[in-house]
C-alpha atoms as a PDB file:
ATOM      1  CA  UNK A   1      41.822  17.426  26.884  1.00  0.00           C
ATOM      2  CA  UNK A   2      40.367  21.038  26.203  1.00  0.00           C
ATOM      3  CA  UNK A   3      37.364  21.891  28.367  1.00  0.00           C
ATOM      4  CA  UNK A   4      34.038  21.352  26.684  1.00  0.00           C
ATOM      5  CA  UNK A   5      32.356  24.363  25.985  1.00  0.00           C
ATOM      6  CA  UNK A   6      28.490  24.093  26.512  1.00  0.00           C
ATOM      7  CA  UNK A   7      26.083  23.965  22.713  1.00  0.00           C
ATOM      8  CA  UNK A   8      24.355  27.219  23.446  1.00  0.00           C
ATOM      9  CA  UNK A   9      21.941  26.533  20.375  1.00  0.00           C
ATOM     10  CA  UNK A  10      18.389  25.638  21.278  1.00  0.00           C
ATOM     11  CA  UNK A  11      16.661  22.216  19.879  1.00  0.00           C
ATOM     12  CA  UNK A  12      14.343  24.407  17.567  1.00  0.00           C
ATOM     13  CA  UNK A  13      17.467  26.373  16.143  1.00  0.00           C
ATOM     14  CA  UNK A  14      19.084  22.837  15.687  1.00  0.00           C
ATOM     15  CA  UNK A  15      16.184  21.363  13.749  1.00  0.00           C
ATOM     16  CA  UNK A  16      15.239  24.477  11.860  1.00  0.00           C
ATOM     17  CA  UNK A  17      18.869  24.697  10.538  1.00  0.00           C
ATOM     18  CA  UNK A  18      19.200  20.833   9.703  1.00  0.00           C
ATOM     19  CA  UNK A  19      15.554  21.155   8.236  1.00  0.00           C
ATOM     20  CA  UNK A  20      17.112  24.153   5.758  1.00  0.00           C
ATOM     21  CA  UNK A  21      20.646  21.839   4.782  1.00  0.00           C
ATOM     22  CA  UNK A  22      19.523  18.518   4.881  1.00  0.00           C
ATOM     23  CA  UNK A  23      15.651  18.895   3.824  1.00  0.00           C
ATOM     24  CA  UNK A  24      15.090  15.971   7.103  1.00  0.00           C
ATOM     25  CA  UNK A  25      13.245  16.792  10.401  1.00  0.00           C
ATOM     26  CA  UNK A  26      15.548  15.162  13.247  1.00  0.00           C
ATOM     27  CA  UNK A  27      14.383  13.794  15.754  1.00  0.00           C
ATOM     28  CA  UNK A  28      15.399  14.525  19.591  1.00  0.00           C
ATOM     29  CA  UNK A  29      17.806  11.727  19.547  1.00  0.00           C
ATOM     30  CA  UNK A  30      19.762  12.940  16.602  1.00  0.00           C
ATOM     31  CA  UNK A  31      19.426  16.862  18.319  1.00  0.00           C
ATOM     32  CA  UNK A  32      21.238  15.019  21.368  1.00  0.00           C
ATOM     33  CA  UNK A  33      23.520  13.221  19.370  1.00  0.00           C
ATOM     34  CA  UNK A  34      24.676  16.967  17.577  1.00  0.00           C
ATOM     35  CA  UNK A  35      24.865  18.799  20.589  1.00  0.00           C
ATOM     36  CA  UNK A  36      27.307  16.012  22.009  1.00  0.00           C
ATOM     37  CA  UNK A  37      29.458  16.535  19.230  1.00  0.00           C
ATOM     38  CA  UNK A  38      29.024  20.659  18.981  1.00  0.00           C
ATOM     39  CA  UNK A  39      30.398  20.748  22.846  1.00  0.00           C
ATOM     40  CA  UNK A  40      33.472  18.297  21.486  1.00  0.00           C
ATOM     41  CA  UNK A  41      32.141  15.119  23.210  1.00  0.00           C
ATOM     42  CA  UNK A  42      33.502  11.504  21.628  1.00  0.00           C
ATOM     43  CA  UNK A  43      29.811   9.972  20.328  1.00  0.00           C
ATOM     44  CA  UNK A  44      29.100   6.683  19.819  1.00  0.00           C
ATOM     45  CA  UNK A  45      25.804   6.233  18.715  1.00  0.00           C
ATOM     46  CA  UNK A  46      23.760   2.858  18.375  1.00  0.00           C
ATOM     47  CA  UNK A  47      20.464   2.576  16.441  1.00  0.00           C
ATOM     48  CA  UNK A  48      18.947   0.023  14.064  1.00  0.00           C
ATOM     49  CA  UNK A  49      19.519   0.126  10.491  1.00  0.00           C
ATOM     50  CA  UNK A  50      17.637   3.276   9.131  1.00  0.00           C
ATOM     51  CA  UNK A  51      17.028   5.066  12.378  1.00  0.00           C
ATOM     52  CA  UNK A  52      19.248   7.650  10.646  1.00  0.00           C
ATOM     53  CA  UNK A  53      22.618   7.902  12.778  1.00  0.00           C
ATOM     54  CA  UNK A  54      24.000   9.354   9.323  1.00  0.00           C
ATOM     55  CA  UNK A  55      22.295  12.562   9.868  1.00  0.00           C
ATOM     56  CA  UNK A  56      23.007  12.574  13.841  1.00  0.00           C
ATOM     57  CA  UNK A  57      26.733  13.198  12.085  1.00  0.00           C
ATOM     58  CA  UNK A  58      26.208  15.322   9.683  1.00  0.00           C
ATOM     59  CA  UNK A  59      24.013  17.528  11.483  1.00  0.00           C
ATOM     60  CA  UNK A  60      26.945  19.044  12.865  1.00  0.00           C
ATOM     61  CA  UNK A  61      28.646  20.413   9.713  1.00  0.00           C
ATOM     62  CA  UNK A  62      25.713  22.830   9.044  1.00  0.00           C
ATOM     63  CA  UNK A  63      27.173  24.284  12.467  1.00  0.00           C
ATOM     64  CA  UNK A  64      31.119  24.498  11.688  1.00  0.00           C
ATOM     65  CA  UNK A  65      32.524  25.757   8.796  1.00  0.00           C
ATOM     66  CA  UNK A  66      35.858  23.867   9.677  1.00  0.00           C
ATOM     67  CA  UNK A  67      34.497  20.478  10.994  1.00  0.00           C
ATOM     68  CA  UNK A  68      35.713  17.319   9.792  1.00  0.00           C
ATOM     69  CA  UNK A  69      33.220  14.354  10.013  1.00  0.00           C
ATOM     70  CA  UNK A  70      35.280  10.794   9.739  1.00  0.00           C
ATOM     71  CA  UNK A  71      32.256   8.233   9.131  1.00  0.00           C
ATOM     72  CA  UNK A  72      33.848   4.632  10.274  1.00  0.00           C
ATOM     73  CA  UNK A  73      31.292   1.719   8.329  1.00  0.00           C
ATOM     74  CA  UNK A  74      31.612  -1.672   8.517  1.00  0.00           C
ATOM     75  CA  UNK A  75      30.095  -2.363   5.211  1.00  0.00           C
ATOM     76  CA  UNK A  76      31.485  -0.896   1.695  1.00  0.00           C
ATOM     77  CA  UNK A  77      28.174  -0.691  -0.409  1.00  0.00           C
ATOM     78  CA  UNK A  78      27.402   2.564   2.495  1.00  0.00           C
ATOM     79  CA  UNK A  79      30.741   3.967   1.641  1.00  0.00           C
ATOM     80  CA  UNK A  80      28.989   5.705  -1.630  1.00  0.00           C
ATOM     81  CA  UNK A  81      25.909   6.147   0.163  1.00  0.00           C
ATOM     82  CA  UNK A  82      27.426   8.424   3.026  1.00  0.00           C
ATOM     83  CA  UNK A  83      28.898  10.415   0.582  1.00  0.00           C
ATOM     84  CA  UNK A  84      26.187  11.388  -1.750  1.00  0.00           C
ATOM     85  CA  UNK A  85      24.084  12.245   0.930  1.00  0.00           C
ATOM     86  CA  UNK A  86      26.792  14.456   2.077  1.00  0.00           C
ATOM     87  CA  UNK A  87      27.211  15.784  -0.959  1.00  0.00           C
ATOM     88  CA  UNK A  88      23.640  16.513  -2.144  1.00  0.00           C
ATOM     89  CA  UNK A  89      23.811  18.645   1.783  1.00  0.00           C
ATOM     90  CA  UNK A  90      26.827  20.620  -0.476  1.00  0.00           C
ATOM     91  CA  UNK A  91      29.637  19.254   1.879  1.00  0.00           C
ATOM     92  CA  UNK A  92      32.764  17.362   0.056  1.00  0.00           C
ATOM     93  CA  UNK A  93      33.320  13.966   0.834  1.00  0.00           C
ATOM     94  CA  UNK A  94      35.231  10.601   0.131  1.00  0.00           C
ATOM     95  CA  UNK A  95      35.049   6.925   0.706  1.00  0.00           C
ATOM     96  CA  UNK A  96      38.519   5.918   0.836  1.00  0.00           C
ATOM     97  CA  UNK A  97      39.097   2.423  -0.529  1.00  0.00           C
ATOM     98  CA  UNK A  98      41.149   0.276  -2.573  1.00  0.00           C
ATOM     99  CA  UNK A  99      41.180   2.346  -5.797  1.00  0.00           C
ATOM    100  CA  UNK A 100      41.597   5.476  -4.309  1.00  0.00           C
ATOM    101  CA  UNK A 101      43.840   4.611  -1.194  1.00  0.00           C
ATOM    102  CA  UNK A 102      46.608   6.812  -2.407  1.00  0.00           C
ATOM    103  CA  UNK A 103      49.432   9.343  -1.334  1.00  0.00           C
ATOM    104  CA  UNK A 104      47.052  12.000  -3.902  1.00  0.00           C
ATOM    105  CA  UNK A 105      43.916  11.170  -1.520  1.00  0.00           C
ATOM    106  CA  UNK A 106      45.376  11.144   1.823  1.00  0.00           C
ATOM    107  CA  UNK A 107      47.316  15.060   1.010  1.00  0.00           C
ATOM    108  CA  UNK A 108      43.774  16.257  -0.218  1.00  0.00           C
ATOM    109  CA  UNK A 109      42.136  14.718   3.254  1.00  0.00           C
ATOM    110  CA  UNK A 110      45.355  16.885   4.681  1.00  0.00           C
ATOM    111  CA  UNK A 111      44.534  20.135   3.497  1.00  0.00           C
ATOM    112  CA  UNK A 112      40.920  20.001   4.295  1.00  0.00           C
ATOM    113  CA  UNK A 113      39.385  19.203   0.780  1.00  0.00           C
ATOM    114  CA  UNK A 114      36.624  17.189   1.809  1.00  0.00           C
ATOM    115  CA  UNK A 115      34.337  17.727   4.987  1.00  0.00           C
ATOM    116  CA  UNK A 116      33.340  14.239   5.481  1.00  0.00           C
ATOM    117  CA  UNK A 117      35.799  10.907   5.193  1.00  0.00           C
ATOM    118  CA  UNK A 118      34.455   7.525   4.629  1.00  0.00           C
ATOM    119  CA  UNK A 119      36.897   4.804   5.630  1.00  0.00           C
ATOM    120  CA  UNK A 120      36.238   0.784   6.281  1.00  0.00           C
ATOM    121  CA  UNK A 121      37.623  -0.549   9.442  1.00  0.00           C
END
């Protein structure tokens, strides 16, 4: 495993810039939870049901121009939900599922069409 390199962006920079993508005010949690994943740490993160882990993820994609966010949900009806709020932020995404579980969607995943993946266990 590379080293991790240390997030040298400040929790003010952070929240101004997910302020400008996402029009949302994080909170220090979700700061945490993007400077985990800017220094290339694994995150799991566990919060109740609208404590808004979705932006913890996305947060990091105003940061990267070549990031790849793969969103793992255990429920299908948040599949669509993940992906126009990605979307509206201006980042490309899909919910892989039944109808689109193709060779067509899995080359376009490949060569870095979309920015965010949505897959079911």
């Amino acid at each position: 495993m590379p080293p991790r390199k240390p997030c040298t962006l400040s929790d003010d920079e952070i929240r101004t810039r997910t302020l400008e993508v996402f029009g949302k005010r994080p909170c220090l949690w979700q700061i945490r939870v993007c400077r985990a994943q800017l220094e290339g740490r694994n995150v799991i993160s566990i919060a109740p049901t609208g404590a808004g882990k979705t932006l913890s993820y996305l947060m990091t994609l105003a940061f990267s121009a070549d990031s790849i966010i793969i969103l793992v949900t255990a429920l299908n009806v948040l599949g669509d939900q993940f992906v126009r709020e990605a979307e509206a932020a201006g980042f490309p995404a899909v919910f892989v599922h039944a109808e689109n579980d193709n060779d067509k969607t899995f080359t376009d995943i490949q060569h870095l069409k979309y920015r965010v993946v949505v897959m079911t266990p």
